[in-house]
N, C-alpha and C. Protein backbone atom coordinates (compact mmCIF):
# COMPACT_ATOMS: atom_id res chain seq x y z
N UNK A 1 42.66 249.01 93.79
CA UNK A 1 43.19 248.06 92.81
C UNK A 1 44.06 247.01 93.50
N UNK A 2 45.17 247.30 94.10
CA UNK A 2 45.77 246.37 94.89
C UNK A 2 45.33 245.57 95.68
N UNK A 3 44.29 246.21 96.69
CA UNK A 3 43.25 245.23 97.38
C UNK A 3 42.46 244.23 96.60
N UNK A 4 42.23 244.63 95.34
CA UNK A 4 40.79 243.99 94.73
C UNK A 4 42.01 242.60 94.24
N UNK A 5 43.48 242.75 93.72
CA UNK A 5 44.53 241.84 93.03
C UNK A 5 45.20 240.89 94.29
N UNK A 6 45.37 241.46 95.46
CA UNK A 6 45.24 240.81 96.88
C UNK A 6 44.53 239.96 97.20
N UNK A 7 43.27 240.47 96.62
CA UNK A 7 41.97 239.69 97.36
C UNK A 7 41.70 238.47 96.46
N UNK A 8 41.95 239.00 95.11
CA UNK A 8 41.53 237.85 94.29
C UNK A 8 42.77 236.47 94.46
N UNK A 9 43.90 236.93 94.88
CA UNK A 9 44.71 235.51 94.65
C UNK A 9 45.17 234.86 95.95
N UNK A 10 44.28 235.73 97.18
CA UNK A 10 44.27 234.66 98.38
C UNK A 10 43.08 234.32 98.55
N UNK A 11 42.20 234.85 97.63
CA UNK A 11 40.91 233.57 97.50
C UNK A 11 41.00 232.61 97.05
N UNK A 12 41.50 232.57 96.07
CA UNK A 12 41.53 231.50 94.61
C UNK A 12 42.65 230.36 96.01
N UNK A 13 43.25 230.66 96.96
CA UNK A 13 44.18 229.79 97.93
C UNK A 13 43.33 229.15 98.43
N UNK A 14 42.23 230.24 98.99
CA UNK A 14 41.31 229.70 100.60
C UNK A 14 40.56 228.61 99.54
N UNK A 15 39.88 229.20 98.65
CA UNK A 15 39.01 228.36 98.07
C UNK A 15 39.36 227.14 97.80
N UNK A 16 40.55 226.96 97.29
CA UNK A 16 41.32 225.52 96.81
C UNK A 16 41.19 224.93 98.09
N UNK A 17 41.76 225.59 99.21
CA UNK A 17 41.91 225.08 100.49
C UNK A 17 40.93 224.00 101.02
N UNK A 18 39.94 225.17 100.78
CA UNK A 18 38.51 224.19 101.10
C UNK A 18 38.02 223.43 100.13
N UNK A 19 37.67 223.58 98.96
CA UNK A 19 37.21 222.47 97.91
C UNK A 19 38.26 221.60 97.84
N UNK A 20 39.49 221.71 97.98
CA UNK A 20 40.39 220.48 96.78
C UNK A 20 41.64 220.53 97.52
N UNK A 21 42.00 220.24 98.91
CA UNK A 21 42.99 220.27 99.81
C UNK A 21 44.07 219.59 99.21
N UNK A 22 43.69 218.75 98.51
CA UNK A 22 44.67 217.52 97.84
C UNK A 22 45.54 218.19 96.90
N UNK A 23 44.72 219.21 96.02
CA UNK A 23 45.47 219.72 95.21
C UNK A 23 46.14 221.19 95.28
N UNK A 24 46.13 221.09 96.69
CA UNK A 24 46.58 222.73 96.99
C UNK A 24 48.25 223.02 97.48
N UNK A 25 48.49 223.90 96.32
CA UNK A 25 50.28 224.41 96.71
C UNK A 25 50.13 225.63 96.49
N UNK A 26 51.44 226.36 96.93
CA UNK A 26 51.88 227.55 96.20
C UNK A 26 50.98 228.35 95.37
N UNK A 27 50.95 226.90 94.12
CA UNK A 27 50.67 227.52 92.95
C UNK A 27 49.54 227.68 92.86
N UNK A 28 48.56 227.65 93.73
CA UNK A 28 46.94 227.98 93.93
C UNK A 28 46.97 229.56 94.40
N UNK A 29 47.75 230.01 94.48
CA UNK A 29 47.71 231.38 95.00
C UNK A 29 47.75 232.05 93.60
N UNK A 30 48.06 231.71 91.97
CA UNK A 30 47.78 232.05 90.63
C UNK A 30 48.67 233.22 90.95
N UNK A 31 49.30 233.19 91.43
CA UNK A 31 50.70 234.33 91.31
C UNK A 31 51.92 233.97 90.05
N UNK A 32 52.34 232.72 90.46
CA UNK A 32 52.93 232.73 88.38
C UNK A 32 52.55 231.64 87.62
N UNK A 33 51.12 232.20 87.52
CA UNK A 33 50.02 232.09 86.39
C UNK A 33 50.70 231.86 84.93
N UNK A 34 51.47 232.70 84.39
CA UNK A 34 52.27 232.63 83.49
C UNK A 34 53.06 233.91 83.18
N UNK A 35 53.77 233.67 81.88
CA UNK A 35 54.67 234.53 81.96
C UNK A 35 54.00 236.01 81.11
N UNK A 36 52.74 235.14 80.51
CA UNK A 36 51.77 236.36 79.80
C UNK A 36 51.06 237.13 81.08
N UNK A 37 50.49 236.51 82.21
CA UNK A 37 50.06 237.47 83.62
C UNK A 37 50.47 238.31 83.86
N UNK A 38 52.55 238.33 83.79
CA UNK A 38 52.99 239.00 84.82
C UNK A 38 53.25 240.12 83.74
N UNK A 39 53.41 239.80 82.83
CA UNK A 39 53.63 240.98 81.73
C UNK A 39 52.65 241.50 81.51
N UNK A 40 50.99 240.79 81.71
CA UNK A 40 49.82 241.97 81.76
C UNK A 40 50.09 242.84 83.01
N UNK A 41 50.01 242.44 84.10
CA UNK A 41 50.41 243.17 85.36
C UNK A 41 51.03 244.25 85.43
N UNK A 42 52.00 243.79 84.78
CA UNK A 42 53.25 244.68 84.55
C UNK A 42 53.03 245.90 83.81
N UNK A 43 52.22 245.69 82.39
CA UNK A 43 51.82 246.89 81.43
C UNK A 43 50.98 247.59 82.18
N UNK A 44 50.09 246.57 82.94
CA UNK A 44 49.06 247.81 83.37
C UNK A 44 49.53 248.60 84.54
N UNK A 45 50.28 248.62 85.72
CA UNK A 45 51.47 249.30 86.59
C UNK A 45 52.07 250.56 85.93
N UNK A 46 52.27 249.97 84.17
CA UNK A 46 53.44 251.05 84.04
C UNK A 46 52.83 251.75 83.21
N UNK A 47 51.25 251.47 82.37
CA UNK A 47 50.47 252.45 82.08
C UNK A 47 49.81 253.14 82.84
N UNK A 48 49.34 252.77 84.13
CA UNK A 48 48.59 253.49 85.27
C UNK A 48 50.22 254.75 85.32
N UNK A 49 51.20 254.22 85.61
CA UNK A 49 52.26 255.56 85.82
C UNK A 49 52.08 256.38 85.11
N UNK A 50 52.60 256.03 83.80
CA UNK A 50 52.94 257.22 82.65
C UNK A 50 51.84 258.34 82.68
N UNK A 51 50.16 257.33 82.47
CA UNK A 51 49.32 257.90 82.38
C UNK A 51 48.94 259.05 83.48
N UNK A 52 49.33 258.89 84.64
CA UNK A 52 49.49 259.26 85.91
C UNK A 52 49.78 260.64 85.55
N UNK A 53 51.14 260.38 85.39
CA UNK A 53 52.36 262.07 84.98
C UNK A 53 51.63 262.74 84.02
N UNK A 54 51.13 261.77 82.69
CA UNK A 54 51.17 262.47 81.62
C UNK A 54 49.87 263.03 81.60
N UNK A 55 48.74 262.56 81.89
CA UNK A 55 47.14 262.72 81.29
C UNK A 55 46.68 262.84 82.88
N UNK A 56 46.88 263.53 84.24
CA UNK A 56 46.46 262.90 85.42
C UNK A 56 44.94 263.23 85.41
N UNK A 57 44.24 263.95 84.41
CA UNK A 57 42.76 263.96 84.42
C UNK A 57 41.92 262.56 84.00
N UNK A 58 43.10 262.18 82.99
CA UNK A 58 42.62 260.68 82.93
C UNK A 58 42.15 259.67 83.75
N UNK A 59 43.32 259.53 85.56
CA UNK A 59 42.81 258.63 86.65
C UNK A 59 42.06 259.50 87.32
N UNK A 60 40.68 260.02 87.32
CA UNK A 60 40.07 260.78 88.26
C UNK A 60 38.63 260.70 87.90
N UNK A 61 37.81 259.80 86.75
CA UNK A 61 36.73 259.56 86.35
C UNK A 61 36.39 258.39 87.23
N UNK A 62 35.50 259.01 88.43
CA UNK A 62 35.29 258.04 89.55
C UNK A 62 33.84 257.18 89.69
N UNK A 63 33.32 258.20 87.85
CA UNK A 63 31.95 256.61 87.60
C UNK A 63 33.03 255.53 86.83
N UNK A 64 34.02 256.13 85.85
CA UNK A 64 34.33 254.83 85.43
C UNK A 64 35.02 254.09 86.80
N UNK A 65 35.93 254.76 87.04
CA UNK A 65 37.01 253.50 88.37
C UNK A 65 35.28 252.49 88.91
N UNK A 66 34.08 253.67 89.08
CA UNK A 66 32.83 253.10 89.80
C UNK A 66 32.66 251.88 89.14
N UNK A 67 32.32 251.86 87.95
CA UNK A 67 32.15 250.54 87.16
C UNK A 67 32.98 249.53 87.26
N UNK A 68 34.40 249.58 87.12
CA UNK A 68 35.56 248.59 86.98
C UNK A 68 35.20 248.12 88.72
N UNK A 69 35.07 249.00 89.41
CA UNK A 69 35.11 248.06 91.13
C UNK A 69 34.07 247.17 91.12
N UNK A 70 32.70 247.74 90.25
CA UNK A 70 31.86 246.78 90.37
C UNK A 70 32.04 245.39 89.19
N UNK A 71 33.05 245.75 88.54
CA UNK A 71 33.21 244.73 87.45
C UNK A 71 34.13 243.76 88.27
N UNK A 72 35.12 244.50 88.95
CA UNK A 72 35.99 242.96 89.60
C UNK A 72 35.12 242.36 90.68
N UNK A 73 33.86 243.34 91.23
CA UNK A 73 33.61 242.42 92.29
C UNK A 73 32.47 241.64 91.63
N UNK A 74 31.98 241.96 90.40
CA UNK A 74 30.97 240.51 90.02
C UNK A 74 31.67 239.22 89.69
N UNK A 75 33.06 239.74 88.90
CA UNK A 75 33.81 238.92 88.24
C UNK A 75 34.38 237.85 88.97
N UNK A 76 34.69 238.50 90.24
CA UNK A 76 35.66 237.66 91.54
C UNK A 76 34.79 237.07 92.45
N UNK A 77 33.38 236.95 92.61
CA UNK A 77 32.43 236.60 93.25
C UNK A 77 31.90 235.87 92.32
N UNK A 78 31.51 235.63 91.05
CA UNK A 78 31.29 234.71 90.16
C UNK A 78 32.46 233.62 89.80
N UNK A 79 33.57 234.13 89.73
CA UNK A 79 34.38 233.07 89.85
C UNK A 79 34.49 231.99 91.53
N UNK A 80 34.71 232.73 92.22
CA UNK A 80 34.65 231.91 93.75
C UNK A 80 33.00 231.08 94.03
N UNK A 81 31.95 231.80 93.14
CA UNK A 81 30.91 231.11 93.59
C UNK A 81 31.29 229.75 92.54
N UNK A 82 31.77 230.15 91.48
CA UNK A 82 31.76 228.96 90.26
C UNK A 82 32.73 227.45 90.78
N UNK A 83 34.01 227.87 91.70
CA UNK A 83 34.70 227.16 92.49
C UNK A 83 33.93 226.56 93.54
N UNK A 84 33.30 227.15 94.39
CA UNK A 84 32.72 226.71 95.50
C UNK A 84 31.60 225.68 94.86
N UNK A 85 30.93 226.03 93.89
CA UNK A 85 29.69 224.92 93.25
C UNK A 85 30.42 223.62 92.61
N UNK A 86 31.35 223.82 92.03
CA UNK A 86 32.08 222.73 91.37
C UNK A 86 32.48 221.97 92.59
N UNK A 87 33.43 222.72 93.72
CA UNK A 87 33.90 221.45 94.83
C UNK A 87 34.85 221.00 94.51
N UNK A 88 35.40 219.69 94.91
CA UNK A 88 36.25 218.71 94.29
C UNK A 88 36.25 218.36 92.36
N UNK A 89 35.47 219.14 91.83
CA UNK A 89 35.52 219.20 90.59
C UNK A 89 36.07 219.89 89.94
N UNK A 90 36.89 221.18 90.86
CA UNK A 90 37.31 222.41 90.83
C UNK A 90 38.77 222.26 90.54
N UNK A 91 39.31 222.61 88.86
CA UNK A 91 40.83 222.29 89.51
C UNK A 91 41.58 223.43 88.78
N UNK A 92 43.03 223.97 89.48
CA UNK A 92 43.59 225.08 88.41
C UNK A 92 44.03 224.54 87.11
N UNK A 93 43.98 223.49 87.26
CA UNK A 93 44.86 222.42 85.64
C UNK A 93 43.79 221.85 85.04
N UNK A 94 43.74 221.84 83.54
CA UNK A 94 42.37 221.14 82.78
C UNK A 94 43.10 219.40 83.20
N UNK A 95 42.21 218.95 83.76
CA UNK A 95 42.58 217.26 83.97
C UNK A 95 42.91 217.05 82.34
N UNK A 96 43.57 215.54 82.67
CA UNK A 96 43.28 214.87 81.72
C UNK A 96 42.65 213.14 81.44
N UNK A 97 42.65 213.00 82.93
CA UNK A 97 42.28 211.70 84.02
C UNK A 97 40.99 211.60 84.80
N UNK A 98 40.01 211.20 84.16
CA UNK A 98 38.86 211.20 85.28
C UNK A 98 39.02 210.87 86.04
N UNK A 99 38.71 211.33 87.36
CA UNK A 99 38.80 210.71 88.55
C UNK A 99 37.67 209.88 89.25
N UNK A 100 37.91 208.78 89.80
CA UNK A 100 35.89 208.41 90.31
C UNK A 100 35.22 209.62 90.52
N UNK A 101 35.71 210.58 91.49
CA UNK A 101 34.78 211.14 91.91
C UNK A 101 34.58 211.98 91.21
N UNK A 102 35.21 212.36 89.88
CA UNK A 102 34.41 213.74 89.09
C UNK A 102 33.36 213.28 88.77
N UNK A 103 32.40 214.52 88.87
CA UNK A 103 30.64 214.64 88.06
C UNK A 103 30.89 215.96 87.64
N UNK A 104 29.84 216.10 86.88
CA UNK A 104 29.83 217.15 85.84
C UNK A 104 28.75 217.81 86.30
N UNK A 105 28.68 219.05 86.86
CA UNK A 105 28.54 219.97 87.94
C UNK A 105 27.63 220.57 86.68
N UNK A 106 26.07 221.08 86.83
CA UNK A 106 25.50 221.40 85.75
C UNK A 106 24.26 222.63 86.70
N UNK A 107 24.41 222.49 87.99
CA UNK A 107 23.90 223.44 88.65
C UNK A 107 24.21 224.63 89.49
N UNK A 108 23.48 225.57 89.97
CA UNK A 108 23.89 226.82 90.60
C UNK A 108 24.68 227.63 89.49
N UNK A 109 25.70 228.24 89.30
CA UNK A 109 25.93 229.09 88.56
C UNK A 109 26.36 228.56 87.18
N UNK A 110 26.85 227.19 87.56
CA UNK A 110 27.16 226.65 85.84
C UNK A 110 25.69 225.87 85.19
N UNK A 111 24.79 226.60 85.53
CA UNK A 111 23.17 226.42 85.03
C UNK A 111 22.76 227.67 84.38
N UNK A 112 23.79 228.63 84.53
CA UNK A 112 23.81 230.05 83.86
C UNK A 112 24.82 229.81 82.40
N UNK A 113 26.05 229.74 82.99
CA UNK A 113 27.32 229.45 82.06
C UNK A 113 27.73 228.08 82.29
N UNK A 114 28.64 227.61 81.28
CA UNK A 114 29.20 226.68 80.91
C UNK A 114 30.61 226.56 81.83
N UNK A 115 31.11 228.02 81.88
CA UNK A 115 32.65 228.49 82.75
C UNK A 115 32.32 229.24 83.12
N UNK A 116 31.79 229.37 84.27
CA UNK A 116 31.78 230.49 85.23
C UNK A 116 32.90 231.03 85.87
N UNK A 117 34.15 230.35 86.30
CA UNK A 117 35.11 230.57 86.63
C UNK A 117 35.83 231.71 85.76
N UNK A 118 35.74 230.82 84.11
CA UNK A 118 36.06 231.87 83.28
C UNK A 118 35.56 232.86 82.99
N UNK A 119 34.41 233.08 83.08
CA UNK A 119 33.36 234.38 82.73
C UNK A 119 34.04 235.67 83.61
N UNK A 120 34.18 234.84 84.91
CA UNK A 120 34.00 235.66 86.27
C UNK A 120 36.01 236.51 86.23
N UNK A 121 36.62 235.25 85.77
CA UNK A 121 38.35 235.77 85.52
C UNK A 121 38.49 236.69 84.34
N UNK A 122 37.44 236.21 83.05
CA UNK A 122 37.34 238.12 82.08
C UNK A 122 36.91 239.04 82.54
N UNK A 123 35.64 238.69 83.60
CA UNK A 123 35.38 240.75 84.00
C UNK A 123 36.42 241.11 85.02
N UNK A 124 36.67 240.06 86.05
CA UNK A 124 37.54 240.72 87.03
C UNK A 124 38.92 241.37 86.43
N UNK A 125 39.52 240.20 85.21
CA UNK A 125 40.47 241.27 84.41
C UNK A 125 40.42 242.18 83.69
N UNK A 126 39.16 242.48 82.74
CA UNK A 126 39.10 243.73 82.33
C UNK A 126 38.49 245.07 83.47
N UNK A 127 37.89 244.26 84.48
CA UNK A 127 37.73 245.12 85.68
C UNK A 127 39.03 245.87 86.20
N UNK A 128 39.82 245.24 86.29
CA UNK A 128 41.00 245.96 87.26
C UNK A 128 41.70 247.21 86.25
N UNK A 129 41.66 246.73 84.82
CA UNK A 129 41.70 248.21 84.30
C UNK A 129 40.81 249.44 83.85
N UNK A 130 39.23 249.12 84.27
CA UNK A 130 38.66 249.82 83.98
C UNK A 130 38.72 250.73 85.17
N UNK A 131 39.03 250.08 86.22
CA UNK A 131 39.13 250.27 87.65
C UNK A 131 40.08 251.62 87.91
N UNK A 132 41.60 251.19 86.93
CA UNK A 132 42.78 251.80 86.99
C UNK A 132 42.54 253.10 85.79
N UNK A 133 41.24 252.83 84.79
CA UNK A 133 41.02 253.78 83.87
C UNK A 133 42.65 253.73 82.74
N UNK A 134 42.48 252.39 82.26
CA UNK A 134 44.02 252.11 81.84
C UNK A 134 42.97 251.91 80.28
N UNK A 135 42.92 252.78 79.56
CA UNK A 135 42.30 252.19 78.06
C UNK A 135 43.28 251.72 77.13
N UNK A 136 44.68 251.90 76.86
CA UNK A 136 45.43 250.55 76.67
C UNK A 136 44.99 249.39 76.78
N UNK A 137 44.96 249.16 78.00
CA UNK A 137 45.31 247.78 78.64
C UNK A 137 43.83 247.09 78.95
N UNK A 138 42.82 248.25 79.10
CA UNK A 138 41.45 247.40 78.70
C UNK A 138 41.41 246.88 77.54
N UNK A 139 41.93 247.25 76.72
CA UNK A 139 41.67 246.76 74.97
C UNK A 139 42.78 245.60 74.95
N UNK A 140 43.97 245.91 75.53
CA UNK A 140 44.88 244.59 75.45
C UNK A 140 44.54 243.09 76.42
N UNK A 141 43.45 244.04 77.41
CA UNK A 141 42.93 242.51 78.40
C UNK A 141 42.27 241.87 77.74
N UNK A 142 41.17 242.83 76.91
CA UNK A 142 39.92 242.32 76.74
C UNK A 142 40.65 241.13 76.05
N UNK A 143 41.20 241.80 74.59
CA UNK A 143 41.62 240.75 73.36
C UNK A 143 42.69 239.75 74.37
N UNK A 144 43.62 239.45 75.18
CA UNK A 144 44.40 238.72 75.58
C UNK A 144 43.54 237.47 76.05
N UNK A 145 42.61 238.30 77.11
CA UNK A 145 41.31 237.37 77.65
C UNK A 145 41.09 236.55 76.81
N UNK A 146 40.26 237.37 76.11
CA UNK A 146 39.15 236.35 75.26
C UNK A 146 40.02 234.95 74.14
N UNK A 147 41.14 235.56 74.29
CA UNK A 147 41.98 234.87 73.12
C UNK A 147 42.25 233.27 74.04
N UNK A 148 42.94 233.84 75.26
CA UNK A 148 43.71 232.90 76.57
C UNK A 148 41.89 231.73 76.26
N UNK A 149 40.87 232.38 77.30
CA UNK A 149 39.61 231.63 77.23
C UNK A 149 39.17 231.04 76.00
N UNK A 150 39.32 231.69 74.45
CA UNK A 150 38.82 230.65 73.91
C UNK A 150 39.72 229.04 73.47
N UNK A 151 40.78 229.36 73.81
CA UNK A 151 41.61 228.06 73.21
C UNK A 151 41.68 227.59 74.56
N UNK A 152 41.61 228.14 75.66
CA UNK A 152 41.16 227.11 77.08
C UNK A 152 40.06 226.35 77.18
N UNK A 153 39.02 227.02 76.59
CA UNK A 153 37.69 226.32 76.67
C UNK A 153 37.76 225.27 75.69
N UNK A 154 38.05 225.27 74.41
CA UNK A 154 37.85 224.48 73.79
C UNK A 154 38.82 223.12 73.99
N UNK A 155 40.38 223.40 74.44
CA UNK A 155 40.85 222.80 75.46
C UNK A 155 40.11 221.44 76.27
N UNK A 156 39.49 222.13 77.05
CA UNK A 156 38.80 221.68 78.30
C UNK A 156 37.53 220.91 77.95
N UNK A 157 36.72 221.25 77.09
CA UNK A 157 35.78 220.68 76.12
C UNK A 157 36.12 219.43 75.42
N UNK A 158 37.37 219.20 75.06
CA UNK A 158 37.60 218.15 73.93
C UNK A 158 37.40 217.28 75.57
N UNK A 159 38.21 217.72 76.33
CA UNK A 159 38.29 216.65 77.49
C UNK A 159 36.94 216.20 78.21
N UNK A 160 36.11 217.43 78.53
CA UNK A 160 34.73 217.01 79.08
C UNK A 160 33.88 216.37 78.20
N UNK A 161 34.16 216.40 77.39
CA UNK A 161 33.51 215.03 76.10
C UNK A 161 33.67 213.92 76.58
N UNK A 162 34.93 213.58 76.40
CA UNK A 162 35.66 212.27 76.63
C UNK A 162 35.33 211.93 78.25
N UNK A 163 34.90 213.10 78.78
CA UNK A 163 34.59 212.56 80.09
C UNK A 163 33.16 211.75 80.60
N UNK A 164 32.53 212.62 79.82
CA UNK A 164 30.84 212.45 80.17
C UNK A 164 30.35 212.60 79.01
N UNK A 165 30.58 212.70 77.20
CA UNK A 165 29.73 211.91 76.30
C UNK A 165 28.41 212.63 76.02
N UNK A 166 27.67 212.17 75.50
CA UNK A 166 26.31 212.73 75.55
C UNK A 166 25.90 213.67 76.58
N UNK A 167 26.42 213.09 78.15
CA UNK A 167 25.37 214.08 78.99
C UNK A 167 26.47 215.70 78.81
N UNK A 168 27.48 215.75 78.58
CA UNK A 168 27.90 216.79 77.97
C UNK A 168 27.53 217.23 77.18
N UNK A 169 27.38 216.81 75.65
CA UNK A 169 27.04 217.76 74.65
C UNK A 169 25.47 217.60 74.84
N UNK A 170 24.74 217.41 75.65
CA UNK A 170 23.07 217.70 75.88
C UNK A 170 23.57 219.25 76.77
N UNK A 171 24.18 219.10 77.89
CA UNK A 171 24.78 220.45 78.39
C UNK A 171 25.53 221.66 77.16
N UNK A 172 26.06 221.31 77.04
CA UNK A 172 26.40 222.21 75.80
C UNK A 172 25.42 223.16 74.95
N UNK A 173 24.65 221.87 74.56
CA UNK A 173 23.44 222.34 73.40
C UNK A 173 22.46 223.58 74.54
N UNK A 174 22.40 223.14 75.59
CA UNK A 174 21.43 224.23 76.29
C UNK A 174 22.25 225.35 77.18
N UNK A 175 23.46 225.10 77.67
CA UNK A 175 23.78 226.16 78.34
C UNK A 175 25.07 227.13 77.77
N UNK A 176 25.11 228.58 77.96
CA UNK A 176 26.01 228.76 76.82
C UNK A 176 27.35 229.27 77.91
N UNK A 177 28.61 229.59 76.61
CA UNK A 177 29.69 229.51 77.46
C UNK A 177 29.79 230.74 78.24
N UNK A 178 29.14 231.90 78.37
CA UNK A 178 29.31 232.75 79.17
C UNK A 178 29.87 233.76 78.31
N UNK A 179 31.09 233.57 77.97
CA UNK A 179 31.63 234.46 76.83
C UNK A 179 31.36 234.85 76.06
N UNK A 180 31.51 236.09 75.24
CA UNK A 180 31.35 236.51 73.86
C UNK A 180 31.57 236.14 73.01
N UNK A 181 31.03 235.88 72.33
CA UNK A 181 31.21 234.92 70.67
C UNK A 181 32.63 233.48 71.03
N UNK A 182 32.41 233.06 72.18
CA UNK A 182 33.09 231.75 72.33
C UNK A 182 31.83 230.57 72.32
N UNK A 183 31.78 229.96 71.82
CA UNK A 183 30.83 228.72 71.44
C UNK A 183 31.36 227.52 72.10
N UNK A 184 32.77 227.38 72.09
CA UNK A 184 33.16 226.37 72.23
C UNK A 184 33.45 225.39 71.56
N UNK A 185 34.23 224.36 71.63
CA UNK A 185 34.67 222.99 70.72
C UNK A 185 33.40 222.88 69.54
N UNK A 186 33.51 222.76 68.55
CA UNK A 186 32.83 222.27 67.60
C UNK A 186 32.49 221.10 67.36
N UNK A 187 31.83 220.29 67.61
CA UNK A 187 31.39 218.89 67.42
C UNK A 187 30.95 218.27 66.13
N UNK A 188 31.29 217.90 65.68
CA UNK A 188 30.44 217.36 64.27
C UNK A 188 30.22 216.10 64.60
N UNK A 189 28.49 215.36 63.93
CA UNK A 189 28.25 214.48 64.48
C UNK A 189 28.28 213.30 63.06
């Protein structure tokens, strides 16, 4: 678990490093992400304990931990591939400024999903507690997740409209957001 939470936030560095040098600080390392992160972090630490003392047959189901390792590593490899395809299109902040050089990145993995980044940041987070065998805190990721992603996406949507127009909502109409019952911004025409 620690390795897999290691690994994921000195990637999310290297990666910035290399796609988007311009925009790389500190805060590319998604260490204070927010103040809702550190308090997921935090619950799941101090439910892995309790649970530890109290239930220790609970951390010892080593198909589930099996699943959650393979859930952060699709999740964290789908997100870094989703970074690496975007490039300089790649940013931790929803713009609000086109830049010349943004294009609207519609191949390799975002030819699957719409947010791959995001797809790939819900399994790796409900991964790390399936990982930890934390059923709390899988049920509090899942719903935190999906809640955080859908008002991000739609977020980010009002803006990729305004960015690119039609050749967006032609993308839209064919590729979906990756997520569970997230659709995305609603358009009425």
């Amino acid at each position: 678990y620690m390795c897999s939470l290691s690994l994921f936030h000195y990637s999310e560095y290297l990666v910035t490093a290399i796609n988007n040098p311009r925009s790389l600080s500190l805060d590319s390392f998604l260490l204070n992400h927010s103040f809702e992160y550190n308090l997921a972090a935090l619950s799941s630490w101090v439910e892995f304990t309790l649970e530890k003392f109290l239930f220790p047959e609970l951390k010892q189901i080593t198909w589930l931990s099996t699943v959650g390792l393979l859930m952060v590593i699709f999740g964290d490899c789908l997100r870094k591939a989703a970074m690496l395809t975007a490039g300089s299109n790649f940013n931790h902040i929803v713009q609000n400024e086109k830049s010349e050089t943004h294009t609207l990145v519609t191949s390799g993995v975002y030819g699957w999903f719409r947010h791959p980044s995001y797809v790939g940041w819900f399994y790796w987070s409900i991964g790390t507690q399936v990982l930890l065998c934390n059923p709390v805190c899988v049920v509090g990721y899942t719903l935190a997740s999906w809640r955080f992603f859908r008002e991000r996406i739609e977020e980010e949507e009002i803006t990729l409209i305004h960015f690119f127009g039609e050749e967006y909502l032609e993308y839209k109409r064919k590729v979906p957001s990756g997520l569970p019952f997230i659709k995305g911004v609603k358009v009425e025409l």
